[in-house]
PDB file of N, CA and C in Angstrom:
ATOM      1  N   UNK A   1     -93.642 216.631-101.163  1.00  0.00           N
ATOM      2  CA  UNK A   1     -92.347 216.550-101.748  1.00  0.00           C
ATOM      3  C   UNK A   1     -92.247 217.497-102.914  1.00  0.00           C
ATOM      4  N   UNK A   2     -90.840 218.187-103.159  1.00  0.00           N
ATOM      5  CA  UNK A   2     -90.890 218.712-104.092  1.00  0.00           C
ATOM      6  C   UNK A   2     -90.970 218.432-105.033  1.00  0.00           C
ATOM      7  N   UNK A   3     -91.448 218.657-106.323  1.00  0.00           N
ATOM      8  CA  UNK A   3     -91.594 218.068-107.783  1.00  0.00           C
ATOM      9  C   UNK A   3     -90.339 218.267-108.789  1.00  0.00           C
ATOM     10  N   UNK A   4     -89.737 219.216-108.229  1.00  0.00           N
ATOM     11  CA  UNK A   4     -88.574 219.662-109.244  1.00  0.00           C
ATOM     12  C   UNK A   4     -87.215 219.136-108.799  1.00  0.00           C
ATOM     13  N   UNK A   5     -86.952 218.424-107.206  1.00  0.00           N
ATOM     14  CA  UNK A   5     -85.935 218.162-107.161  1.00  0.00           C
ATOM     15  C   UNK A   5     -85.310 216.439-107.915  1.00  0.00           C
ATOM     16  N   UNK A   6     -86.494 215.580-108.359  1.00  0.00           N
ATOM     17  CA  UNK A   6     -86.265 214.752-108.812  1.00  0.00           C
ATOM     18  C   UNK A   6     -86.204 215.039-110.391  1.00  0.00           C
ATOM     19  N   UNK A   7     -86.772 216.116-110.829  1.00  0.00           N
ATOM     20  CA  UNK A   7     -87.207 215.450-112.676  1.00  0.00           C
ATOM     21  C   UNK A   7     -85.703 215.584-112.867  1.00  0.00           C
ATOM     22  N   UNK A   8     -85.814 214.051-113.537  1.00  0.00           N
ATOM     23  CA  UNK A   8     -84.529 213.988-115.033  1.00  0.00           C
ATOM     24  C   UNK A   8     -83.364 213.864-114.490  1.00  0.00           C
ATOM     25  N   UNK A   9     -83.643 213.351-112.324  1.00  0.00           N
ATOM     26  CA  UNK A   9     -82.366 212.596-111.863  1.00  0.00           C
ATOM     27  C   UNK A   9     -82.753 211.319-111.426  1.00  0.00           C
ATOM     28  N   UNK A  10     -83.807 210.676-111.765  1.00  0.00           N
ATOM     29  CA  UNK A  10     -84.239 209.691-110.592  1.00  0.00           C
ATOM     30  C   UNK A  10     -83.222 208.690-110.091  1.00  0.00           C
ATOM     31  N   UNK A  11     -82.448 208.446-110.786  1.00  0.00           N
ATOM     32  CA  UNK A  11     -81.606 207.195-110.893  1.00  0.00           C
ATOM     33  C   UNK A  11     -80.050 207.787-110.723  1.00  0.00           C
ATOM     34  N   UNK A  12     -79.893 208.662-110.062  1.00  0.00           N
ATOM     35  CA  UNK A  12     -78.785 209.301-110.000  1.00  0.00           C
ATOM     36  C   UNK A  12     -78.749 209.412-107.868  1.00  0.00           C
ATOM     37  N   UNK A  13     -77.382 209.400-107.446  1.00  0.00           N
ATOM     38  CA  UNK A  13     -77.269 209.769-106.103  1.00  0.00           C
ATOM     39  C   UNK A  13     -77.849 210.931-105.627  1.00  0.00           C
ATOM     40  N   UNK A  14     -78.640 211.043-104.619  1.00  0.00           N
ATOM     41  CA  UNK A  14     -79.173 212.156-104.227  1.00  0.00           C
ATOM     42  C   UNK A  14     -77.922 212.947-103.726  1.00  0.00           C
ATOM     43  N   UNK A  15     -78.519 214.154-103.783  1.00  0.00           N
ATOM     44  CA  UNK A  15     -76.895 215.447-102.974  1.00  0.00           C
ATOM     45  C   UNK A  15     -77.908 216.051-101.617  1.00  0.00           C
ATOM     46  N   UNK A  16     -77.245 216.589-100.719  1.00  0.00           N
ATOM     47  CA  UNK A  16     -77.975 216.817 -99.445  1.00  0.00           C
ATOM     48  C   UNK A  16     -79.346 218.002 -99.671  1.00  0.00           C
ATOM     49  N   UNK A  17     -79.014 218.748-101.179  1.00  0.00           N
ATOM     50  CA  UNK A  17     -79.728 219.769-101.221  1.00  0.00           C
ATOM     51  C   UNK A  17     -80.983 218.964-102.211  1.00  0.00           C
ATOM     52  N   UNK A  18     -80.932 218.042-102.537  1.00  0.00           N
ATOM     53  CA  UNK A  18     -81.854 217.223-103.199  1.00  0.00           C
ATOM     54  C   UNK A  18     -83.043 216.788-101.913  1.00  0.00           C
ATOM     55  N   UNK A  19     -82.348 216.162-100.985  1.00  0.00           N
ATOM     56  CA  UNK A  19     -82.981 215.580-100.061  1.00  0.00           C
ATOM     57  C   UNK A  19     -83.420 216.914 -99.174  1.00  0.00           C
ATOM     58  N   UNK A  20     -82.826 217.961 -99.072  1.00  0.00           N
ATOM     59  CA  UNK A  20     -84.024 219.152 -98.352  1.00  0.00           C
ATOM     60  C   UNK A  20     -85.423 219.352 -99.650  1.00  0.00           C
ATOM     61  N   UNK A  21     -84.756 219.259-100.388  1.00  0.00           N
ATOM     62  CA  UNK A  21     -85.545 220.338-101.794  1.00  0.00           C
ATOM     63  C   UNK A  21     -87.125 218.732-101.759  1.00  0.00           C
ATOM     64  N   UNK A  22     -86.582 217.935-101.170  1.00  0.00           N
ATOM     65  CA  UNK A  22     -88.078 217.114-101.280  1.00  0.00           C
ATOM     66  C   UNK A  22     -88.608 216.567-100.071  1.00  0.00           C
ATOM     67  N   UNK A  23     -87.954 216.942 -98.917  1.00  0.00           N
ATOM     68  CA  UNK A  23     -88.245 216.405 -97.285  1.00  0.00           C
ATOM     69  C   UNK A  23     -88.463 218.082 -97.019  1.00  0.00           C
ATOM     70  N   UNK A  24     -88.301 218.948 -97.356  1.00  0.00           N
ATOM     71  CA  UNK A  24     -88.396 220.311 -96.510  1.00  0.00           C
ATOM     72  C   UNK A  24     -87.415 220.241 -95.050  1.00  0.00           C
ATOM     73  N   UNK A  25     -87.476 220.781 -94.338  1.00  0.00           N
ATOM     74  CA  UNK A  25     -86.499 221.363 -93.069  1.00  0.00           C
ATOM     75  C   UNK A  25     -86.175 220.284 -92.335  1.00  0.00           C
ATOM     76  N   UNK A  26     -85.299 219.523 -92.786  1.00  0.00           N
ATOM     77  CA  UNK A  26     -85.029 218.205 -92.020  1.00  0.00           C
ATOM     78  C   UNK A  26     -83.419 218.309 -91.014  1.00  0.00           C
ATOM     79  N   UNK A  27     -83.294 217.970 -90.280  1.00  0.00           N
ATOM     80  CA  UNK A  27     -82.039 218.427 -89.515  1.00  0.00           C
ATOM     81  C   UNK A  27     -80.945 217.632 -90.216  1.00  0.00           C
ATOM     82  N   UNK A  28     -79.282 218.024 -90.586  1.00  0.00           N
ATOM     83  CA  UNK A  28     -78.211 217.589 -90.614  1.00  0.00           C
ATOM     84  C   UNK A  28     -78.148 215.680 -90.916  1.00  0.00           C
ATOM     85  N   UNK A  29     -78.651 215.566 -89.514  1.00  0.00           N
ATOM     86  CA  UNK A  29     -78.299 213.835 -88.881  1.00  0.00           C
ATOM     87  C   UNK A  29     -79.239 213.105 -89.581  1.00  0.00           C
ATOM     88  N   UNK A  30     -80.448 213.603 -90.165  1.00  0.00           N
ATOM     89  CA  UNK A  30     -81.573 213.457 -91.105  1.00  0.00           C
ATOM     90  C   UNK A  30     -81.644 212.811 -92.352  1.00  0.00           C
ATOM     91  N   UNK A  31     -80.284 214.123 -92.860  1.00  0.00           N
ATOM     92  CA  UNK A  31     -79.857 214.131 -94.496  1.00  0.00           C
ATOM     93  C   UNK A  31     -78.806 213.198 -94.019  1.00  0.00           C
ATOM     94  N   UNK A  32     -77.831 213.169 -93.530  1.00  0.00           N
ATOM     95  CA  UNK A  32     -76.860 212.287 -93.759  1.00  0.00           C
ATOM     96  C   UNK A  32     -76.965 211.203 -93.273  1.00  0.00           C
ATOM     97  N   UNK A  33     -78.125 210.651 -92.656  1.00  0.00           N
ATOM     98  CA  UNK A  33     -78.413 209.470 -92.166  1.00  0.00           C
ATOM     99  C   UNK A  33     -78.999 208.737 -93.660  1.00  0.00           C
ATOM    100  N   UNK A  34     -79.854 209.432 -94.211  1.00  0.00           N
ATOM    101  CA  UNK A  34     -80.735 209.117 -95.434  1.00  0.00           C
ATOM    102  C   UNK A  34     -79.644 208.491 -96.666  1.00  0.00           C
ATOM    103  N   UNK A  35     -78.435 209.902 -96.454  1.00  0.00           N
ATOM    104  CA  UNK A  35     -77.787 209.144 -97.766  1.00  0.00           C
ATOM    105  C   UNK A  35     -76.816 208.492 -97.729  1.00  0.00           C
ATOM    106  N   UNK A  36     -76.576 207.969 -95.960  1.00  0.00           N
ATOM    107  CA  UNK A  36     -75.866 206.479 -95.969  1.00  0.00           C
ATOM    108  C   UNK A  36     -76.615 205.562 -96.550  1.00  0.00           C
ATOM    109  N   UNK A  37     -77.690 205.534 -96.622  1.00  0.00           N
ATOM    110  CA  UNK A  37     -78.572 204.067 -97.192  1.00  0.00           C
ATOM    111  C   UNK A  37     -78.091 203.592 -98.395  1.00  0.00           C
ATOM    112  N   UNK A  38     -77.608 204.690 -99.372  1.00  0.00           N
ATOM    113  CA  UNK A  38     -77.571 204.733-100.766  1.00  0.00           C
ATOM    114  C   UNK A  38     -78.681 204.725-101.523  1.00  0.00           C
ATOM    115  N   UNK A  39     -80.225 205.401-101.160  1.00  0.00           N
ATOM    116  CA  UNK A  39     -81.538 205.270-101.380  1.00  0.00           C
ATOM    117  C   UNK A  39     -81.174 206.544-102.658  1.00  0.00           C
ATOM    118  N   UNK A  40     -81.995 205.951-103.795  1.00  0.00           N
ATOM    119  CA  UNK A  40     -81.809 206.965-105.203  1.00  0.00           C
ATOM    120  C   UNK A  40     -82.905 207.896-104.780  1.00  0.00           C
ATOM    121  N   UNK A  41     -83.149 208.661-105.202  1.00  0.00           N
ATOM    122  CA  UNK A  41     -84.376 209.917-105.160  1.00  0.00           C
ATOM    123  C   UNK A  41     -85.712 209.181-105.629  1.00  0.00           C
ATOM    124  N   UNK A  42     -85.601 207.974-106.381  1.00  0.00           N
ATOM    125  CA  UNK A  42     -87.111 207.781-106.522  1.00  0.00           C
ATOM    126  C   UNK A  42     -87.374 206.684-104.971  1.00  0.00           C
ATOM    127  N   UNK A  43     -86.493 206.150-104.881  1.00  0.00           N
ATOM    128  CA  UNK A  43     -86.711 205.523-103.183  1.00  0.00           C
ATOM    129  C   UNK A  43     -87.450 206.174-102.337  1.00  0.00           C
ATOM    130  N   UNK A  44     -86.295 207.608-102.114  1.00  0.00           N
ATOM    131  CA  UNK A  44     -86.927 208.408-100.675  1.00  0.00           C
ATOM    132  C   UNK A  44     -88.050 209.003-100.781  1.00  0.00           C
ATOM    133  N   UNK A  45     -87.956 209.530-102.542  1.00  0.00           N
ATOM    134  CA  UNK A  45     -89.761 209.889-102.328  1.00  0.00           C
ATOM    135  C   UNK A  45     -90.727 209.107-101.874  1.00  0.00           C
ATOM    136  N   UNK A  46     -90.915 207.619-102.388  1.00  0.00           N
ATOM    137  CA  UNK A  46     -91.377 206.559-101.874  1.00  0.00           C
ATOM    138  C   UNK A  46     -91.621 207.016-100.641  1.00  0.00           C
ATOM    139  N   UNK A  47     -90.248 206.651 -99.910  1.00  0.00           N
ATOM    140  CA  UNK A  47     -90.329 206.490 -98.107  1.00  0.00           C
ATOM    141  C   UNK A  47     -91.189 207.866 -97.649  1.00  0.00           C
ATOM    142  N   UNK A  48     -90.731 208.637 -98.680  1.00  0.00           N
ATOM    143  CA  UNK A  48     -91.241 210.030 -97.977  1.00  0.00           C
ATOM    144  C   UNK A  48     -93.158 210.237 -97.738  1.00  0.00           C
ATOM    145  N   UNK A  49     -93.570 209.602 -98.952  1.00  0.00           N
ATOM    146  CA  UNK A  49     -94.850 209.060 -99.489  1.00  0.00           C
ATOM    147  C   UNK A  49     -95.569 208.218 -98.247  1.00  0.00           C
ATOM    148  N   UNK A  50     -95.172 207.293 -98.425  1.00  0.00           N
ATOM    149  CA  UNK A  50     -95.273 206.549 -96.885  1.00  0.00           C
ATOM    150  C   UNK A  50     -95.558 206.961 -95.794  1.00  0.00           C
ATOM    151  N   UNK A  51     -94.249 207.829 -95.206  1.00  0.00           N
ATOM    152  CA  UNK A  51     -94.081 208.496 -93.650  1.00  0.00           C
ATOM    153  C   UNK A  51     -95.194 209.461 -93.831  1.00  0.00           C
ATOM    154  N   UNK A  52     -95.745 209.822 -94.728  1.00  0.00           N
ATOM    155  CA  UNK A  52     -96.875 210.827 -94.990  1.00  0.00           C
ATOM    156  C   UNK A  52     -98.257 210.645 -95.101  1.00  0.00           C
ATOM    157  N   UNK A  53     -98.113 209.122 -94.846  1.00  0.00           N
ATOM    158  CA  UNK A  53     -99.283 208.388 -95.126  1.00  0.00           C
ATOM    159  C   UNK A  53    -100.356 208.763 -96.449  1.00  0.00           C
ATOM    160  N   UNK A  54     -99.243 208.542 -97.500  1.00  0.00           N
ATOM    161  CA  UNK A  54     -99.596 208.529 -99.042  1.00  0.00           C
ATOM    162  C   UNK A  54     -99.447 207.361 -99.251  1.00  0.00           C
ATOM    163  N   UNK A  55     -99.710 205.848 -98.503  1.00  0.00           N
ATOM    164  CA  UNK A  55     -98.669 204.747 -98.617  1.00  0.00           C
ATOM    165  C   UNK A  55    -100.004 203.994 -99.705  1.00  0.00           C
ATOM    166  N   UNK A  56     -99.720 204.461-101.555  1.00  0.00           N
ATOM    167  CA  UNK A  56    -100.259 204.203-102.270  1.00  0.00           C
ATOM    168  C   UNK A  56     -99.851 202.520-102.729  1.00  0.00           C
ATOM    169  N   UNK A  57     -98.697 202.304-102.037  1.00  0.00           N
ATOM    170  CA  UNK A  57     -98.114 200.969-102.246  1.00  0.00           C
ATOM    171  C   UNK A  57     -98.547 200.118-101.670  1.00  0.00           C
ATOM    172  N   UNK A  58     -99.208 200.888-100.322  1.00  0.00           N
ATOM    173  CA  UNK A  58     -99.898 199.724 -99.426  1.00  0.00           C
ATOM    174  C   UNK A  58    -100.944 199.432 -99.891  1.00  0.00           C
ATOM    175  N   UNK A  59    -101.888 199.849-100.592  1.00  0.00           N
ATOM    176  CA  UNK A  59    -103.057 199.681-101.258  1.00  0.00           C
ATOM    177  C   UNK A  59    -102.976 198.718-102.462  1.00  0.00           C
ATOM    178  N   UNK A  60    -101.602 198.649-102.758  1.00  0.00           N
ATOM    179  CA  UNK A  60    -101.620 197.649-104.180  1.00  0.00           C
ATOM    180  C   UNK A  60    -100.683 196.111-103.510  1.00  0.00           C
ATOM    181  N   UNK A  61    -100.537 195.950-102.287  1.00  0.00           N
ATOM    182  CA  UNK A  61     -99.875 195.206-101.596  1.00  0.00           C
ATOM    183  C   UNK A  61     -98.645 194.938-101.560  1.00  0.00           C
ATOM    184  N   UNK A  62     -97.857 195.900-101.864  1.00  0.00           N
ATOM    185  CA  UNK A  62     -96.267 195.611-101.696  1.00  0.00           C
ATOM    186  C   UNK A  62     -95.430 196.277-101.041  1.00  0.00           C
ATOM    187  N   UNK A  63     -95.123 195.705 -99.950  1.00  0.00           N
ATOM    188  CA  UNK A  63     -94.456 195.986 -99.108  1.00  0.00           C
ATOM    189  C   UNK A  63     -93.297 197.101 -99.217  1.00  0.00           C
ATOM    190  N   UNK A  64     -92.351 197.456 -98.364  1.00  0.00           N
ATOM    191  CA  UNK A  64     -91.393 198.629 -98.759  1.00  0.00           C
ATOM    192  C   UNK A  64     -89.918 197.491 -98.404  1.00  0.00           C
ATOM    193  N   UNK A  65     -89.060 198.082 -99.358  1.00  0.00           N
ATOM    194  CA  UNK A  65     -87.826 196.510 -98.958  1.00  0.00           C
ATOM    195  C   UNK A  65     -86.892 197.728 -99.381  1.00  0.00           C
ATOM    196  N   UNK A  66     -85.514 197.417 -99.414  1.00  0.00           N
ATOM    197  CA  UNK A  66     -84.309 197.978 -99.413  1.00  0.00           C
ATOM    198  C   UNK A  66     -84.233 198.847 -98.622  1.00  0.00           C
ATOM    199  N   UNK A  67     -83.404 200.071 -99.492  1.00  0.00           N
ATOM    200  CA  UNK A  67     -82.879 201.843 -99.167  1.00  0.00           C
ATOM    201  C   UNK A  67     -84.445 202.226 -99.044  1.00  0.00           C
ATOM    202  N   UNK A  68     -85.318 201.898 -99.513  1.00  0.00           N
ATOM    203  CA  UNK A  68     -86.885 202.625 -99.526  1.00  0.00           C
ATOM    204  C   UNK A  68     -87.091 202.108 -98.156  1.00  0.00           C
ATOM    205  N   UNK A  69     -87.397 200.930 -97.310  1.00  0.00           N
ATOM    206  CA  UNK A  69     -87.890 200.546 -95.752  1.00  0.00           C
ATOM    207  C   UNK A  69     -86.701 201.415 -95.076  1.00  0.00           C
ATOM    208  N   UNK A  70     -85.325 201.500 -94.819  1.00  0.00           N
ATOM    209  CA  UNK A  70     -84.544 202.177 -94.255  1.00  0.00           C
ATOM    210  C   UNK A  70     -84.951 203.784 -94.122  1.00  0.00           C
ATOM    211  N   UNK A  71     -84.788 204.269 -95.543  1.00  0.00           N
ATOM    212  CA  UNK A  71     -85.273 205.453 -95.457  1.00  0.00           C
ATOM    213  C   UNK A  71     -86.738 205.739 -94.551  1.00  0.00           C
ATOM    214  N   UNK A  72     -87.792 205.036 -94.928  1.00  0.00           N
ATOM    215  CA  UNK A  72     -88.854 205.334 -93.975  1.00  0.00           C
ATOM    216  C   UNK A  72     -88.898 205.047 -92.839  1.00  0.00           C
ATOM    217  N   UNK A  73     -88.118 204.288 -92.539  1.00  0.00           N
ATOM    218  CA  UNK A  73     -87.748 204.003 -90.379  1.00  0.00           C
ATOM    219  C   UNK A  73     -86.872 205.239 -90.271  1.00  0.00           C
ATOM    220  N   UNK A  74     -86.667 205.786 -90.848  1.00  0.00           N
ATOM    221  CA  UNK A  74     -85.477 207.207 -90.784  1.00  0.00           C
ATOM    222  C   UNK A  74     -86.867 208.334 -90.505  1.00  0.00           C
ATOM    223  N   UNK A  75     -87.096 208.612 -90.998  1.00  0.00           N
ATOM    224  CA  UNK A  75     -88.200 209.805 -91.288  1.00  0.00           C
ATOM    225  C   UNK A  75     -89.621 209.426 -90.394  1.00  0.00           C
ATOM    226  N   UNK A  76     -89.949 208.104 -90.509  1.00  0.00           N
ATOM    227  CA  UNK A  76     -90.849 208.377 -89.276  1.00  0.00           C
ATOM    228  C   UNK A  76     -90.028 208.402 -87.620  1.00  0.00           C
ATOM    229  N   UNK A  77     -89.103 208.248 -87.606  1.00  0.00           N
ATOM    230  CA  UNK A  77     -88.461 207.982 -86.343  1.00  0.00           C
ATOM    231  C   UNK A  77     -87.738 209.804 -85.936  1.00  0.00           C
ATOM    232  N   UNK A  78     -88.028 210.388 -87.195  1.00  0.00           N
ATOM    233  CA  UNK A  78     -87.679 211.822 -86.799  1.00  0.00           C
ATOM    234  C   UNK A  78     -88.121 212.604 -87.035  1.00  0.00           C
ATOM    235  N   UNK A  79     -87.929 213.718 -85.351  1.00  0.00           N
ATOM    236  CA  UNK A  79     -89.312 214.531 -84.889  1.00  0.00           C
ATOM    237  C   UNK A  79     -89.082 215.993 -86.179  1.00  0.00           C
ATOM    238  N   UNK A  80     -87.922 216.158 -86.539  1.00  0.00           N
ATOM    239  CA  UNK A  80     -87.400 217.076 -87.311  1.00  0.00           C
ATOM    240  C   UNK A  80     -88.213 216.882 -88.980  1.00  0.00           C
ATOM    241  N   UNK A  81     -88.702 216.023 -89.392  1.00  0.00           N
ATOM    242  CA  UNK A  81     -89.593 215.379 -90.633  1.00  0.00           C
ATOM    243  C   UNK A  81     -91.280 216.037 -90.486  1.00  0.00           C
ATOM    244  N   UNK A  82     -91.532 216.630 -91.171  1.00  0.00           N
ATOM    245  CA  UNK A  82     -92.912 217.112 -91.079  1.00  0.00           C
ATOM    246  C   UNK A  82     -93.219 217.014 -92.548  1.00  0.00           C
ATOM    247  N   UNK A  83     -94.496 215.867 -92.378  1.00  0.00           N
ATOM    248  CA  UNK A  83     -95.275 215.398 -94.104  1.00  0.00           C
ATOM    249  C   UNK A  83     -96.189 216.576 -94.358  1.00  0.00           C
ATOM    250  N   UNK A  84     -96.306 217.635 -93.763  1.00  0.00           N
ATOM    251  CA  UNK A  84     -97.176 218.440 -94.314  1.00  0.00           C
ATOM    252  C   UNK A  84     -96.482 220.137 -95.142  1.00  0.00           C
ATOM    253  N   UNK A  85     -94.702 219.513 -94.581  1.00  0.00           N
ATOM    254  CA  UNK A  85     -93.859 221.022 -95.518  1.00  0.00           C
ATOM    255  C   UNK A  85     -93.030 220.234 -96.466  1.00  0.00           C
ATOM    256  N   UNK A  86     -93.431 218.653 -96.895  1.00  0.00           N
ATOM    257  CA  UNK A  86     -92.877 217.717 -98.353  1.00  0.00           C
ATOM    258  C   UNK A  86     -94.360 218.488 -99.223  1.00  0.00           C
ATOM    259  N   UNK A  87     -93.854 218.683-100.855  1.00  0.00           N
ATOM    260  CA  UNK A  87     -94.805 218.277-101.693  1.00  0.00           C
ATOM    261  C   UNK A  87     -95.027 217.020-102.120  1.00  0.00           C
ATOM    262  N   UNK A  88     -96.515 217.060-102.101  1.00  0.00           N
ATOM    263  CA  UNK A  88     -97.101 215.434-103.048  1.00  0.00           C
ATOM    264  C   UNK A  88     -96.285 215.264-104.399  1.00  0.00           C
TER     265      UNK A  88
END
């Protein structure tokens, strides 16, 4: 994931160029599927974290709930999502 598309918005609506700038080359139906959820930018990184099997949350036992579980049934369910062109 990218590092620069979140600093100093976390808590703000993501914009479609937010969600490329930290998923890399994701198709159209991708981005606008993501920001029906209403998932903030620190969510999807989460999900993104996850689908990448960074799932540092799973290690401390807590599950993924809201816009963060949505978002990650989004991104692992699409072939267009590749965890290796997100930055950590």
């Amino acid at each position: 994931m990218r590092k620069d598309a979140s600093r100093g918005r976390t808590s703000e609506r993501p914009t479609r160029e937010d969600i490329v700038d930290l998923l890399g080359d994701v198709d159209d139906a991708t981005v606008t599927a993501i920001l029906s959820t209403g998932a903030s930018l620190v969510e999807i990184v989460e999900a993104a974290r996850w689908a990448a099997g960074e799932a540092i949350a799973a290690v401390e036992r807590r599950p993924l709930s809201g816009p963060t579980s949505v978002v990650y049934d989004i991104l692992v369910t699409t072939p267009t999502f590749d965890p290796a062109s997100s930055e950590p």
